[in-house]
C-alpha atoms as a PDB file:
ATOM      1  CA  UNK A   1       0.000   0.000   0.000  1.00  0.00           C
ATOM      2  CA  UNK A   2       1.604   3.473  -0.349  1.00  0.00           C
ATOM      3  CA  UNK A   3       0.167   6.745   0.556  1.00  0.00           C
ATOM      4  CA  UNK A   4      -1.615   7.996  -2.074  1.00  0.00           C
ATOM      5  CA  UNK A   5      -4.916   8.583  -2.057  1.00  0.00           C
ATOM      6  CA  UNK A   6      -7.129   6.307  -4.079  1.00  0.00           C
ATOM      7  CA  UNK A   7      -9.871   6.933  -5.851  1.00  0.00           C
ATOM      8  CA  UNK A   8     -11.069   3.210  -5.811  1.00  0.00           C
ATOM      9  CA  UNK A   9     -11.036   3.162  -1.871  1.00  0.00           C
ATOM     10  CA  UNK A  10     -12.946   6.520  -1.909  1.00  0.00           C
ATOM     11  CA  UNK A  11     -15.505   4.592  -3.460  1.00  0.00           C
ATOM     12  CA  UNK A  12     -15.669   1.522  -1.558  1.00  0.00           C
ATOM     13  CA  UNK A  13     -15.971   4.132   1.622  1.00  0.00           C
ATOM     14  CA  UNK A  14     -18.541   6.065  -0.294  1.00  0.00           C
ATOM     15  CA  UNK A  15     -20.426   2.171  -0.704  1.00  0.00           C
ATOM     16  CA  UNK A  16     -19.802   1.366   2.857  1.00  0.00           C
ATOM     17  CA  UNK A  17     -21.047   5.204   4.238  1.00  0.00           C
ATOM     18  CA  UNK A  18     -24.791   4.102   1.879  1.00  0.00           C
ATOM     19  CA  UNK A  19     -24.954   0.535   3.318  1.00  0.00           C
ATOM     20  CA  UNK A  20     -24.490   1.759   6.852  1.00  0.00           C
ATOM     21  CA  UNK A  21     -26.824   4.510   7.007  1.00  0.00           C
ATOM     22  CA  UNK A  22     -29.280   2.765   5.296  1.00  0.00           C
ATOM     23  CA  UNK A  23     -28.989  -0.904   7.033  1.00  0.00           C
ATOM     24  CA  UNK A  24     -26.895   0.262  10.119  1.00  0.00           C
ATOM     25  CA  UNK A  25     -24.272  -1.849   8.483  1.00  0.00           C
ATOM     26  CA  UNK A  26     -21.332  -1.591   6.185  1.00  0.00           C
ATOM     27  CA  UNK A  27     -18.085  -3.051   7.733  1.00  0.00           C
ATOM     28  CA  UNK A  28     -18.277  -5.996   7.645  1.00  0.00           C
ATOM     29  CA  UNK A  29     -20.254  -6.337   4.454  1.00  0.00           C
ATOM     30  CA  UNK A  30     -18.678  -4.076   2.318  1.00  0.00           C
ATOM     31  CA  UNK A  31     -15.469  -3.040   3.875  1.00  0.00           C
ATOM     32  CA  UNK A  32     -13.769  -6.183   4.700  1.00  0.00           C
ATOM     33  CA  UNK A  33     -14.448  -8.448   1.150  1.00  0.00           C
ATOM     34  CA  UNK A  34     -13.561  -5.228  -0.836  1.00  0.00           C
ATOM     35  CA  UNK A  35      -9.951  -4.807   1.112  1.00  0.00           C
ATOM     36  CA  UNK A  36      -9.751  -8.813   0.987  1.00  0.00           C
ATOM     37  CA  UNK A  37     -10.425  -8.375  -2.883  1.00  0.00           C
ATOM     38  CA  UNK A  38      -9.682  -5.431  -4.560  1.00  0.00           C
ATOM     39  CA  UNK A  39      -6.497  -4.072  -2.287  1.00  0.00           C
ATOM     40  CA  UNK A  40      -5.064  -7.378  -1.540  1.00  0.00           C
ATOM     41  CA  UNK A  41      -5.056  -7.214   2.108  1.00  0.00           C
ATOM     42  CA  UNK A  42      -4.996 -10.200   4.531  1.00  0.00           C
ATOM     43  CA  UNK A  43      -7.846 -10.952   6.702  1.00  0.00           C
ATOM     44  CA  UNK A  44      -6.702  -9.566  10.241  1.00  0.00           C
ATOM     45  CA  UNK A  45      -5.651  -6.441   8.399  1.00  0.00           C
ATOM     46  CA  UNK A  46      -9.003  -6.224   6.439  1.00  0.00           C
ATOM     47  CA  UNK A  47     -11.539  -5.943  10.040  1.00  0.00           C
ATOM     48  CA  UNK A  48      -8.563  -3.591  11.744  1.00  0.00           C
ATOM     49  CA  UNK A  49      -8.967  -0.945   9.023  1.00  0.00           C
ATOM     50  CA  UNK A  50     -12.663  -1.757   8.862  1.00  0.00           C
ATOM     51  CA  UNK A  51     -13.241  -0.999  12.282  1.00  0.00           C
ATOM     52  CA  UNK A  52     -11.139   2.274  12.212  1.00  0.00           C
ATOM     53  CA  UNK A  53     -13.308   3.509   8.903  1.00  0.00           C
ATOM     54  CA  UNK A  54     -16.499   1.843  10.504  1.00  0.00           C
ATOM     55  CA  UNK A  55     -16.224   4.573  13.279  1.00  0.00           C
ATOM     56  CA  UNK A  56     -16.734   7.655  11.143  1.00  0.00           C
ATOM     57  CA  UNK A  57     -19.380   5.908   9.113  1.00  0.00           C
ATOM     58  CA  UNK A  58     -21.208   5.274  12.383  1.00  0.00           C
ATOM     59  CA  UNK A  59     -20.425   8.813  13.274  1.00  0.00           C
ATOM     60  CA  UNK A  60     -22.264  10.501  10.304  1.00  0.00           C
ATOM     61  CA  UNK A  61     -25.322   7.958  10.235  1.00  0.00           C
ATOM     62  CA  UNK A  62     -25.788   8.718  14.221  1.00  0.00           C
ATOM     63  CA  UNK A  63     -25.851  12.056  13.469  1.00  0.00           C
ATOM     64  CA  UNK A  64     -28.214  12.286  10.856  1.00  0.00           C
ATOM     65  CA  UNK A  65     -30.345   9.448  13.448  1.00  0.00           C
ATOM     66  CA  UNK A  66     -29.805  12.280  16.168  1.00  0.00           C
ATOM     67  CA  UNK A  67     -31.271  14.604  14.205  1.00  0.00           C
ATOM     68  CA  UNK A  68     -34.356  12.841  13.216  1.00  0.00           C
ATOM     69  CA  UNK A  69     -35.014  11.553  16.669  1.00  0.00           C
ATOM     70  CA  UNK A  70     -34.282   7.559  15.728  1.00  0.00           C
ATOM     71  CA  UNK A  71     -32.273   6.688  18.651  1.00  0.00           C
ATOM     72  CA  UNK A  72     -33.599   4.599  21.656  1.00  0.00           C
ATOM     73  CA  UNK A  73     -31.119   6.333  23.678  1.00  0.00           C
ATOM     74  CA  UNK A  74     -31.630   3.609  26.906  1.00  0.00           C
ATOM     75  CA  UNK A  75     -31.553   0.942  24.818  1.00  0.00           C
ATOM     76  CA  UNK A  76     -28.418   2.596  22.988  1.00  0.00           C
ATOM     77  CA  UNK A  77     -26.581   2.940  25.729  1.00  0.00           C
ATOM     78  CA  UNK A  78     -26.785  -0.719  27.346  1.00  0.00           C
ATOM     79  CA  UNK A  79     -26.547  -1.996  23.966  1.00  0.00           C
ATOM     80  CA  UNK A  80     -23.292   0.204  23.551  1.00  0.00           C
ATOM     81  CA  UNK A  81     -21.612  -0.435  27.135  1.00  0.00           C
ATOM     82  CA  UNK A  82     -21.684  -4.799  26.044  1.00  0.00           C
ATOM     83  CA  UNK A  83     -20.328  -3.410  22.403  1.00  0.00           C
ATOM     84  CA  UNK A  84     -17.149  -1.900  23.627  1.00  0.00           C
ATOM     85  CA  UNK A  85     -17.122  -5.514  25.874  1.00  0.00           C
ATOM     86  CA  UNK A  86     -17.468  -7.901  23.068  1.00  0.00           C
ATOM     87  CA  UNK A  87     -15.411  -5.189  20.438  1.00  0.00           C
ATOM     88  CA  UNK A  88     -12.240  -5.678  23.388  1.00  0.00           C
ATOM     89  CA  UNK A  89     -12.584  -9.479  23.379  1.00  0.00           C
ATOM     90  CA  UNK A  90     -13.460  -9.886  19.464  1.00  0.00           C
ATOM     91  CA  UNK A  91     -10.404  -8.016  18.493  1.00  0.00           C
ATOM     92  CA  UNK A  92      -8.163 -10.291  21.198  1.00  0.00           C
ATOM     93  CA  UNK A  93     -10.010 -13.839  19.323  1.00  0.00           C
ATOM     94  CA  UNK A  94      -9.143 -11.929  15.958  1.00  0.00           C
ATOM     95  CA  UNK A  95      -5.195 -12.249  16.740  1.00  0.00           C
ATOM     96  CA  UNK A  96      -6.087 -16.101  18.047  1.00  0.00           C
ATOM     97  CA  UNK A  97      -7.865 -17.297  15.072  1.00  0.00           C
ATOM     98  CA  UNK A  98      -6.246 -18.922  11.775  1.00  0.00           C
ATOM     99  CA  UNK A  99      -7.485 -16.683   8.423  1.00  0.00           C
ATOM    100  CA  UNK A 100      -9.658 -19.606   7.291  1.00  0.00           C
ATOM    101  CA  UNK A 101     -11.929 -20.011  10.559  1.00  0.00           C
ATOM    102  CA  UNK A 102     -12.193 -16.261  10.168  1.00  0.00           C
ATOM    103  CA  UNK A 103     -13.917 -17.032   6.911  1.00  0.00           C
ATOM    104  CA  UNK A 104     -15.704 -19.751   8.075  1.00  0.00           C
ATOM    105  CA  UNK A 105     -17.179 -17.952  10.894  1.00  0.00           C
ATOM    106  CA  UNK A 106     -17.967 -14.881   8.633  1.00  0.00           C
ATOM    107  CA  UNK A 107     -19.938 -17.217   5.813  1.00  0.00           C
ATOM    108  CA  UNK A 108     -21.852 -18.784   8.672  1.00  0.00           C
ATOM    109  CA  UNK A 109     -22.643 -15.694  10.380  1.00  0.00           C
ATOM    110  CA  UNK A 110     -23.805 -13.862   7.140  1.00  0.00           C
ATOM    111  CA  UNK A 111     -26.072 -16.848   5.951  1.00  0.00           C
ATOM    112  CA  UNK A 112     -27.604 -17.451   9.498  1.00  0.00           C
ATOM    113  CA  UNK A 113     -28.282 -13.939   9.451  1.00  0.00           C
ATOM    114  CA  UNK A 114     -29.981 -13.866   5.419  1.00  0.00           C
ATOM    115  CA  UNK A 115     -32.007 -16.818   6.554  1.00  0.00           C
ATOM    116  CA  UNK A 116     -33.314 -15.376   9.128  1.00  0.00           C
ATOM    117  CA  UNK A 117     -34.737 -12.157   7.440  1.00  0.00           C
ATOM    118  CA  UNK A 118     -36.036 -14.404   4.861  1.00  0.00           C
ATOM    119  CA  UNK A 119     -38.112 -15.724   6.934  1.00  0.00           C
ATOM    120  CA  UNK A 120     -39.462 -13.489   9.806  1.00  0.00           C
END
C-alpha cells in the first residue's frame, strides 16, 4: 500500500457510508471483502482498518439518526456499554484465530443472518 490517495477506496468508503446509514451496516459487508479483494489485504488487516473507517461511518449515520429523533437512547446505551465488551474481546479472538476459521465464521454468520430475514 503506499500513501496515495485512491480513488477506488474513496468509493468503496462512499459504498460502505450508503450501506451503513441505510442498514446500520457496512463493515463488515462491504469493507472487509472489498480490502480482501480489490487491495489485496490479509484478513486480520481487512476488520482492523474496517473498524477504524467503521467509526466515522457510524459517526455521520448517528448524526443524521440524532437529528431525526431515531435513537432509543436507553436501549443505545446498554446496547453500547456490552459493544465496547465484546469489540475488546473480538479483536483479542481476531489475533487467536487462523485466516480460514475467520472465513468460516464470517460465511456462517452472514447466511444465518440472510435466513433469518427471509423468513421473519
Amino acid at each position: 500500500m503506499n500513501g496515495k490517495f485512491s480513488w477506488k477506496n474513496g468509493v468503496i468508503g462512499f459504498l460502505a457510508g450508503i450501506v451503513s446509514g441505510l442498514f446500520a451496516s457496512g463493515g463488515g459487508l462491504i469493507l472487509v471483502p472489498a480490502f480482501v479483494f480489490l487491495d489485496k489485504m490479509d484478513e486480520k488487516r481487512s476488520r482492523g482498518t474496517s473498524i477504524f473507517c467503521v467509526l466515522f461511518l457510524v459517526l455521520a449515520s448517528c448524526f443524521v439518526y440524532y437529528r431525526e429523533s431515531y435513537i432509543e437512547w436507553n436501549i443505545g446505551i446498554k446496547c453500547a456499554i456490552g459493544g465496547i465488551i465484546g469489540g475488546v474481546i473480538g479483536s483479542r479472538l481476531l489475533k487467536k484465530l487462523d485466516e480460514k476459521v475467520l472465513k468460516i465464521i464470517f460465511i456462517l454468520f452472514l447466511g444465518y443472518v440472510g435466513v433469518k430475514m427471509l423468513v421473519s
